[in-house]
C-alpha atoms as a PDB file:
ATOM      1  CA  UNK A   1     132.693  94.037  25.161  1.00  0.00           C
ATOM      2  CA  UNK A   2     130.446  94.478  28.470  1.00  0.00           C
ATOM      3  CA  UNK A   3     128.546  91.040  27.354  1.00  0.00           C
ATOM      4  CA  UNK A   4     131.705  89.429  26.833  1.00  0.00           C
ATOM      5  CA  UNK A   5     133.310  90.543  30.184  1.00  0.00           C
ATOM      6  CA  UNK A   6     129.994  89.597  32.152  1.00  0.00           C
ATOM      7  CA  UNK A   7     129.979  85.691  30.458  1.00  0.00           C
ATOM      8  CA  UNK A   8     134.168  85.505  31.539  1.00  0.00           C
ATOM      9  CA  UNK A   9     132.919  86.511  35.472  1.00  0.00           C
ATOM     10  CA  UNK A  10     129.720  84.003  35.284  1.00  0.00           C
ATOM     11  CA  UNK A  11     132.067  81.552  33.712  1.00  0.00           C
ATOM     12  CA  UNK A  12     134.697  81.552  36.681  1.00  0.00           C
ATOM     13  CA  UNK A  13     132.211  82.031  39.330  1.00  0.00           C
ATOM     14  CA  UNK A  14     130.468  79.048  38.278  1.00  0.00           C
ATOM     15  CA  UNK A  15     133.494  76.735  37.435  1.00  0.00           C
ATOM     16  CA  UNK A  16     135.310  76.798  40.752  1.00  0.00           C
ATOM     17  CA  UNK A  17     134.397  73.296  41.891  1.00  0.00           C
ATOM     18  CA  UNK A  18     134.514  71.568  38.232  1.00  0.00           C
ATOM     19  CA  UNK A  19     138.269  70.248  38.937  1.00  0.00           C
ATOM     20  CA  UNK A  20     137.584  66.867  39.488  1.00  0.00           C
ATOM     21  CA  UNK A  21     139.434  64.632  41.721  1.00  0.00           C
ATOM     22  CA  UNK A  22     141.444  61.979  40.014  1.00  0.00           C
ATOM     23  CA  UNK A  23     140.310  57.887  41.908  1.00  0.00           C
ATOM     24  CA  UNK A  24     144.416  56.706  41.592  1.00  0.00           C
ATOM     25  CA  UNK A  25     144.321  53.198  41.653  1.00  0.00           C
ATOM     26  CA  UNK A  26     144.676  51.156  44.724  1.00  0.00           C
ATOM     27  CA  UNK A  27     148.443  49.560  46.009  1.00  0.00           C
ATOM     28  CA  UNK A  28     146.899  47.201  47.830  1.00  0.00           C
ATOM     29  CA  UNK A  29     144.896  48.096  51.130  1.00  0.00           C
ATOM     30  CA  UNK A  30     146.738  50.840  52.132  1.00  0.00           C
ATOM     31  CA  UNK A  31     147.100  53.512  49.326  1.00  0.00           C
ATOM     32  CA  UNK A  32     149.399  56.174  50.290  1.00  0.00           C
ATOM     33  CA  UNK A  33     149.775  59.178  47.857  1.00  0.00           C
ATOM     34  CA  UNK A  34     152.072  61.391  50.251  1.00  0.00           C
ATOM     35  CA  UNK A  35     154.827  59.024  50.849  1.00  0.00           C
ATOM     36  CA  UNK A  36     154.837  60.097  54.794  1.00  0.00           C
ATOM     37  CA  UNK A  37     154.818  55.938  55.476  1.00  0.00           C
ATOM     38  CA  UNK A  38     158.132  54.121  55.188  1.00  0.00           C
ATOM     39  CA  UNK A  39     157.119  51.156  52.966  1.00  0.00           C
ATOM     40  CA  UNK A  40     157.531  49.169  56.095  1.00  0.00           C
ATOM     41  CA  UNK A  41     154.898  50.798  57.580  1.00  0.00           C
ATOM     42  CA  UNK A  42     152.526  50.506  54.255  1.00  0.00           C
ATOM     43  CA  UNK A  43     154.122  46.489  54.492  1.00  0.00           C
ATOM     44  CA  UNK A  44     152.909  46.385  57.669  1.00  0.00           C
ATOM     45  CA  UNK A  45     149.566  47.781  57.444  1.00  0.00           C
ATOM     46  CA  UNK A  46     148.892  45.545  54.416  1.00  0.00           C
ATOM     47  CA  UNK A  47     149.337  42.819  56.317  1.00  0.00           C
ATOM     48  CA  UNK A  48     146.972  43.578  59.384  1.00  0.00           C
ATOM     49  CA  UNK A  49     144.575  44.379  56.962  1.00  0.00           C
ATOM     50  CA  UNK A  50     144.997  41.309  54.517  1.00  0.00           C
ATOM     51  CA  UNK A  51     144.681  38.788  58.029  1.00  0.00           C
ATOM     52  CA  UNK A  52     141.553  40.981  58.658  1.00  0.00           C
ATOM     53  CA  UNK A  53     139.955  39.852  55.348  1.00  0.00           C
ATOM     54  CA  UNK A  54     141.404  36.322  55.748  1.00  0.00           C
ATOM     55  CA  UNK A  55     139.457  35.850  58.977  1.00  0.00           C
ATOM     56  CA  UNK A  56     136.601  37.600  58.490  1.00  0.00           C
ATOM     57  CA  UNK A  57     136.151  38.415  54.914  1.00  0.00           C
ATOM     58  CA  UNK A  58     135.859  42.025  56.130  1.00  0.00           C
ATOM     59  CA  UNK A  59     137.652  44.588  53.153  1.00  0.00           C
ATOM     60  CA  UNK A  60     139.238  47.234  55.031  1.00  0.00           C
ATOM     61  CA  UNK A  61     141.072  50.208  52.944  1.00  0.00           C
ATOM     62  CA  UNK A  62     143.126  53.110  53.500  1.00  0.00           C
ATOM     63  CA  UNK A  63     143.636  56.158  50.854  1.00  0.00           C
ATOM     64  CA  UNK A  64     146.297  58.762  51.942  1.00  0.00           C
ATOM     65  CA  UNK A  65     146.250  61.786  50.096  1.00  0.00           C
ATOM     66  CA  UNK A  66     147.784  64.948  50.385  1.00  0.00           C
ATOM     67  CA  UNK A  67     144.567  67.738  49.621  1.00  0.00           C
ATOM     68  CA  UNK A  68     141.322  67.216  49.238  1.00  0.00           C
ATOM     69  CA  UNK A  69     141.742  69.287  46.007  1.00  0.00           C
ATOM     70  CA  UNK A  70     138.795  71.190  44.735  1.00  0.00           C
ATOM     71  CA  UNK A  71     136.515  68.618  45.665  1.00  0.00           C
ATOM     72  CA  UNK A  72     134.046  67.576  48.835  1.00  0.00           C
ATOM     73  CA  UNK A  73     135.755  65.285  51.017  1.00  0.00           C
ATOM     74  CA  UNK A  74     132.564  63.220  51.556  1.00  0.00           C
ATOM     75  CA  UNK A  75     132.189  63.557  47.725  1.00  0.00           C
ATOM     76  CA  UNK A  76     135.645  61.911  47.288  1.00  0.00           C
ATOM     77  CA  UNK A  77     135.562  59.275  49.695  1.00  0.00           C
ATOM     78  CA  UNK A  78     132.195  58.132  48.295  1.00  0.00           C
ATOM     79  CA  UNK A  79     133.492  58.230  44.467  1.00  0.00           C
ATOM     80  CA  UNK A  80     136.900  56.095  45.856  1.00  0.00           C
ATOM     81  CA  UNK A  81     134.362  53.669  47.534  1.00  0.00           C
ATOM     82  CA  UNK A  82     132.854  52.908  44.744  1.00  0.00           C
ATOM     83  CA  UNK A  83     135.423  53.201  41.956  1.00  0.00           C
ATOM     84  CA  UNK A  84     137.573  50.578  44.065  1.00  0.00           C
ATOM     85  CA  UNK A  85     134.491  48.413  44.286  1.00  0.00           C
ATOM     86  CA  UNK A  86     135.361  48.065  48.220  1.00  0.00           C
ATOM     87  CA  UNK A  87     134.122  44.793  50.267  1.00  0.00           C
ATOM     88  CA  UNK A  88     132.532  41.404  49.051  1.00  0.00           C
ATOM     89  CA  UNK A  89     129.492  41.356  46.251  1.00  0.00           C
ATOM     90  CA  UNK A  90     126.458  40.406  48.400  1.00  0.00           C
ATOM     91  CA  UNK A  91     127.738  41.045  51.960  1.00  0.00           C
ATOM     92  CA  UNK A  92     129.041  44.816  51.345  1.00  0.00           C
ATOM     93  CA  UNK A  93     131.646  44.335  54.343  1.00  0.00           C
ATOM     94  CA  UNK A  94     133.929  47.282  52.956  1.00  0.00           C
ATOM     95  CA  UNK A  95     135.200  50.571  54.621  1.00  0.00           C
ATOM     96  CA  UNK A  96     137.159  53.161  53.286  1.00  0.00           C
ATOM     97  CA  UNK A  97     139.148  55.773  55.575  1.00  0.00           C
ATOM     98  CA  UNK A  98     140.427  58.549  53.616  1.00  0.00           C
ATOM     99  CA  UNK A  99     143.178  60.645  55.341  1.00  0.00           C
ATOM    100  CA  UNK A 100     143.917  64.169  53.481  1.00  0.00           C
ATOM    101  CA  UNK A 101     147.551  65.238  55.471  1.00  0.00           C
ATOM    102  CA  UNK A 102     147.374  68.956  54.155  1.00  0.00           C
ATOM    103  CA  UNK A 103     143.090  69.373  54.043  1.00  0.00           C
ATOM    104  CA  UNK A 104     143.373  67.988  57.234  1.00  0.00           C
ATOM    105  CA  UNK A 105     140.525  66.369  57.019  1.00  0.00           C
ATOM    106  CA  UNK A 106     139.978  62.292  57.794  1.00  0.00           C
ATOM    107  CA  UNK A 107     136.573  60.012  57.157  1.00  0.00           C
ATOM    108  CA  UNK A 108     135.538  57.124  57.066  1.00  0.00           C
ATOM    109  CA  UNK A 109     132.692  55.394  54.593  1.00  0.00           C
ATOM    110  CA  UNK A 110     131.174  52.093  54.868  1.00  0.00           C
ATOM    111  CA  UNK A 111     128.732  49.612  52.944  1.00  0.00           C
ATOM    112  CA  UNK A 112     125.595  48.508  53.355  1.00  0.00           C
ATOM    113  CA  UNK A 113     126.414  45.667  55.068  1.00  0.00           C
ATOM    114  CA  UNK A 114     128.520  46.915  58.051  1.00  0.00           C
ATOM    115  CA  UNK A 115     126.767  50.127  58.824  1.00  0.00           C
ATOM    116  CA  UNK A 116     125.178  48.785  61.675  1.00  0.00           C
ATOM    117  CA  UNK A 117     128.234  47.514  62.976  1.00  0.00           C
ATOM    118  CA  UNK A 118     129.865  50.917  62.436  1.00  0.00           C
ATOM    119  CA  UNK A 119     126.601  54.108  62.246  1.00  0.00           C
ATOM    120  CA  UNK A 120     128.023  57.456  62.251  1.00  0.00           C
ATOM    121  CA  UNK A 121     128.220  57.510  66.551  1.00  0.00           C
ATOM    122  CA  UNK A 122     130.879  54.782  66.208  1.00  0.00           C
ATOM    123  CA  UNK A 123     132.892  56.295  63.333  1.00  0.00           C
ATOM    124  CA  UNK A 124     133.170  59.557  64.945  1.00  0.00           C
ATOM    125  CA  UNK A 125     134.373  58.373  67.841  1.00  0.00           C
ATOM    126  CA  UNK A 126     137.434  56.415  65.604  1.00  0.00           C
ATOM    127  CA  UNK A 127     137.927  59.871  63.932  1.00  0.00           C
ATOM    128  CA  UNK A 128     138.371  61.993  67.366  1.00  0.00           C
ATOM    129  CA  UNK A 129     140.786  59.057  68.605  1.00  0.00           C
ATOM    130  CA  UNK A 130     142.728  59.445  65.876  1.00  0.00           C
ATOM    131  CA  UNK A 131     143.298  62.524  66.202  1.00  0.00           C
ATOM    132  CA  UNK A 132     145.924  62.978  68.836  1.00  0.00           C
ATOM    133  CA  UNK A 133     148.389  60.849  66.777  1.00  0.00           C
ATOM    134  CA  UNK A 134     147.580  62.549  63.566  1.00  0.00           C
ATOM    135  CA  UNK A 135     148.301  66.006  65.259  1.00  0.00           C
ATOM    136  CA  UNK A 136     151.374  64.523  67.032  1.00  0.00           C
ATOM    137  CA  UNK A 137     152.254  63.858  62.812  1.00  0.00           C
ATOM    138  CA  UNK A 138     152.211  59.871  63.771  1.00  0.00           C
ATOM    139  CA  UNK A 139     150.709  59.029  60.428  1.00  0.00           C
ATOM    140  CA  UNK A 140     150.993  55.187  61.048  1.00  0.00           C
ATOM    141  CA  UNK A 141     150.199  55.253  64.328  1.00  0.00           C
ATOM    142  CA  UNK A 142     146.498  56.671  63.440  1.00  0.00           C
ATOM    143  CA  UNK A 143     145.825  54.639  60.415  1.00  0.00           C
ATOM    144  CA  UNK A 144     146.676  51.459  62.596  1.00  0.00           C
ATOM    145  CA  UNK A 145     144.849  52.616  65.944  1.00  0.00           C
ATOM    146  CA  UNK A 146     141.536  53.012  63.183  1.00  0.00           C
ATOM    147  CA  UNK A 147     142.351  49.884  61.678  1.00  0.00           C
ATOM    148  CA  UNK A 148     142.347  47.846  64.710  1.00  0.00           C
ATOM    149  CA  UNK A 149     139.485  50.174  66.468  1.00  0.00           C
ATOM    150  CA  UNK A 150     137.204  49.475  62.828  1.00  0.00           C
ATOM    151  CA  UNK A 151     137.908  45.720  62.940  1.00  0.00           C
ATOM    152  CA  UNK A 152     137.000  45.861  66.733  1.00  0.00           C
ATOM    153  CA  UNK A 153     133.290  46.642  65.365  1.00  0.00           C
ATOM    154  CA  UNK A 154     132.944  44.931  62.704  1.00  0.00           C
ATOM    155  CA  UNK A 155     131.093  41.261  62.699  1.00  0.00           C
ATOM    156  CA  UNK A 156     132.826  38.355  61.423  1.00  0.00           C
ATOM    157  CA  UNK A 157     131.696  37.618  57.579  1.00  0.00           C
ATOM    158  CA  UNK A 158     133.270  34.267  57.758  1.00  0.00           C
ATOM    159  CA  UNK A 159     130.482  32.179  57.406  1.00  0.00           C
ATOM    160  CA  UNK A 160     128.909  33.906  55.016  1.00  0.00           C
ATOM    161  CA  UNK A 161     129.422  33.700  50.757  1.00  0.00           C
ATOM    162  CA  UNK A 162     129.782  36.520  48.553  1.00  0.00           C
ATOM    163  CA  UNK A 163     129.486  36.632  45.214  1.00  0.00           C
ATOM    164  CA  UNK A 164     132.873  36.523  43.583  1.00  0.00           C
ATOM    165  CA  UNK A 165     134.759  35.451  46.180  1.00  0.00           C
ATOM    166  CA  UNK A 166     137.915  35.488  44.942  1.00  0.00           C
ATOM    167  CA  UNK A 167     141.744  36.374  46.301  1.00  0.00           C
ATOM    168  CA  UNK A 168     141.701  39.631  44.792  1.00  0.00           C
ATOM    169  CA  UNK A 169     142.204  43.089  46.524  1.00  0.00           C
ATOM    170  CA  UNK A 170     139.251  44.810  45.144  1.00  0.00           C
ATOM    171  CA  UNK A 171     136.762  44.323  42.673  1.00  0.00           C
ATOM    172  CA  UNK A 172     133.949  42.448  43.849  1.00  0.00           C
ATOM    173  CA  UNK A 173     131.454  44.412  45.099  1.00  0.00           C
ATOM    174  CA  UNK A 174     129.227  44.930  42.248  1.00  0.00           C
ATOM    175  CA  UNK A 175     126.277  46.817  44.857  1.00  0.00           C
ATOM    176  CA  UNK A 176     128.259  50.023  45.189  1.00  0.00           C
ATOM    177  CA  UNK A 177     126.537  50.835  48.557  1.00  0.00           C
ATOM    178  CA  UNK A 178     128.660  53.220  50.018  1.00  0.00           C
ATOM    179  CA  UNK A 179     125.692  55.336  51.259  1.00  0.00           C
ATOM    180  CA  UNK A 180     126.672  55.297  55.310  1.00  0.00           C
ATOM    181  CA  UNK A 181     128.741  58.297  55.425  1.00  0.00           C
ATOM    182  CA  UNK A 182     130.928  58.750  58.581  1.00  0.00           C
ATOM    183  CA  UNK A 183     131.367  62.099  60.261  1.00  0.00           C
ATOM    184  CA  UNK A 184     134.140  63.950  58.943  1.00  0.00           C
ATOM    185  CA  UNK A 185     136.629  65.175  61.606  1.00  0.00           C
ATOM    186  CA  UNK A 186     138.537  68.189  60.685  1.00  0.00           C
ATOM    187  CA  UNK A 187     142.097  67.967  62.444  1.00  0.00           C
ATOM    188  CA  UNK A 188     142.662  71.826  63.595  1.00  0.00           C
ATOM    189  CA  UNK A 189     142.506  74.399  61.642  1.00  0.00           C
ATOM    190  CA  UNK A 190     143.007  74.648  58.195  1.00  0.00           C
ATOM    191  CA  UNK A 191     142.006  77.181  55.384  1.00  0.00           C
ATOM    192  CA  UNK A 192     138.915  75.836  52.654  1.00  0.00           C
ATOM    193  CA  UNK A 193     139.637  75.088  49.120  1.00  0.00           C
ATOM    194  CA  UNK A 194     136.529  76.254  47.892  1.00  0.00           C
ATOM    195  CA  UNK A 195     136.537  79.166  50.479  1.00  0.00           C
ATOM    196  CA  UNK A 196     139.936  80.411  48.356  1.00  0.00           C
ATOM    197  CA  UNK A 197     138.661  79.754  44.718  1.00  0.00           C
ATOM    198  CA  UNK A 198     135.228  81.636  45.816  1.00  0.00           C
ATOM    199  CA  UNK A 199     137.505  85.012  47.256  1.00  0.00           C
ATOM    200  CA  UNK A 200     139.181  84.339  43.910  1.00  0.00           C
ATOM    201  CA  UNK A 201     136.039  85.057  41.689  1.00  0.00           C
ATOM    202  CA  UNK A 202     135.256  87.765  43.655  1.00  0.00           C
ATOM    203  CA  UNK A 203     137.829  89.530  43.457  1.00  0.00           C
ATOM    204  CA  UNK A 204     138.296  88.637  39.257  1.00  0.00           C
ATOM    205  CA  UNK A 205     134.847  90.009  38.981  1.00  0.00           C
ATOM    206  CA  UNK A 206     135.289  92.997  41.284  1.00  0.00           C
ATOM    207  CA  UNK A 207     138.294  93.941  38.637  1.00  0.00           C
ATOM    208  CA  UNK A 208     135.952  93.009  35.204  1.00  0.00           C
ATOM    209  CA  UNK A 209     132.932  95.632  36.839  1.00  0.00           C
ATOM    210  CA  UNK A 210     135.710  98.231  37.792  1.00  0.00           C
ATOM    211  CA  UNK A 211     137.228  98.095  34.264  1.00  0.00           C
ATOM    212  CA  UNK A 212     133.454  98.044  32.789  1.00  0.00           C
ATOM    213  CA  UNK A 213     132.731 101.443  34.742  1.00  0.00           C
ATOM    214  CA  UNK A 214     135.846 102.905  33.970  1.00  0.00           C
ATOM    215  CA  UNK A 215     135.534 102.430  29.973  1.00  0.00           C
ATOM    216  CA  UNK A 216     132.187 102.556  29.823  1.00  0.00           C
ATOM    217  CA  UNK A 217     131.767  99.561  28.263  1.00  0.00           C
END
């Protein structure tokens, strides 16, 4: 029974990050899971960020979630990046800016191609501007203040040819070089994820060794 008891404690203590995080699939450039934007705000978003693309080739995408989950934020936004295939094939002009309304959490990842238009300095200083409308709960009003602040940055690609340059959303970048990963701003103060499933184990295994001691097991 004891060796039994012991494998069920190692078993939660080392499964509390395996619930993966599900990549939904994209609505367009602006992605929004929590329904907080009136679709004339995701219409209108779309837009802005279609025109970007049309007169620069830049890909600019936004993923609204509600938690984080179980899983790293920077782990997240990376795995969207690259399962949405973000930006042209050859240029890697994408970013990403994931918003998670109840982690509280917001970054920003980029491709190859653009990181020296955007390094880490310049996306953290999108992420703290944002965050007086996010706090005031203007969802839209961030998301288009980082939109327009991003495409302020970002170097015209309109010269330039891509592989698969086609009129599709996503897709085309076959590089998958999301490796410039923006500084993660946390907005206030919010309680961990992992923090909870770890006092979780603990206290699962503090009840398995008490019931071990008590029956001798």
């Amino acid at each position: 029974m004891k060796i039994y008891l012991l494998i069920i404690s190692l078993f939660l203590l080392t499964s509390i990050n395996t619930f993966a995080f599900v990549v939904p699939n994209p609505d367009g450039f602006i992605t929004d899971r929590t329904h907080k934007l009136t679709s004339e705000q995701v219409s209108q978003l779309n837009e802005k960020t279609k025109a970007i693309r049309a007169s620069s080739k830049n890909e600019i995408a936004v993923l609204v979630i509600p938690s984080v989950e179980d899983s790293n934020i920077d782990d997240l936004t990376h795995e969207v990046f690259n399962t949405w295939r973000i930006g042209k094939a050859g240029l890697d002009n994408g970013v990403l800016l994931v918003i998670a309304t109840e982690s509280r959490k917001i970054r920003i990842q980029t491709g190859k191609g653009v990181e020296g238009d955007l390094p880490d300095i310049v996306c953290n200083d999108i992420l703290q501007k944002m965050k007086d409308p996010l706090r005031k709960g203007d969802l839209f009003g961030g998301i288009n203040l980082a939109i327009d602040q991003i495409n302020s940055k970002l170097e015209s690609r309109k010269g330039q040819v891509g592989e698969n340059d086609a009129g599709v959303v996503f897709g085309t970048s076959v590089n998958k070089s999301a490796n410039n990963s923006c500084s993660v701003s946390v907005l206030g103060h919010s309680e961990s994820s992992d923090l909870g499933w770890i006092v979780i184990a603990l206290i699962i295994t503090v009840i398995v060794t008490s019931y071990m001691h008590k029956t001798g097991a």
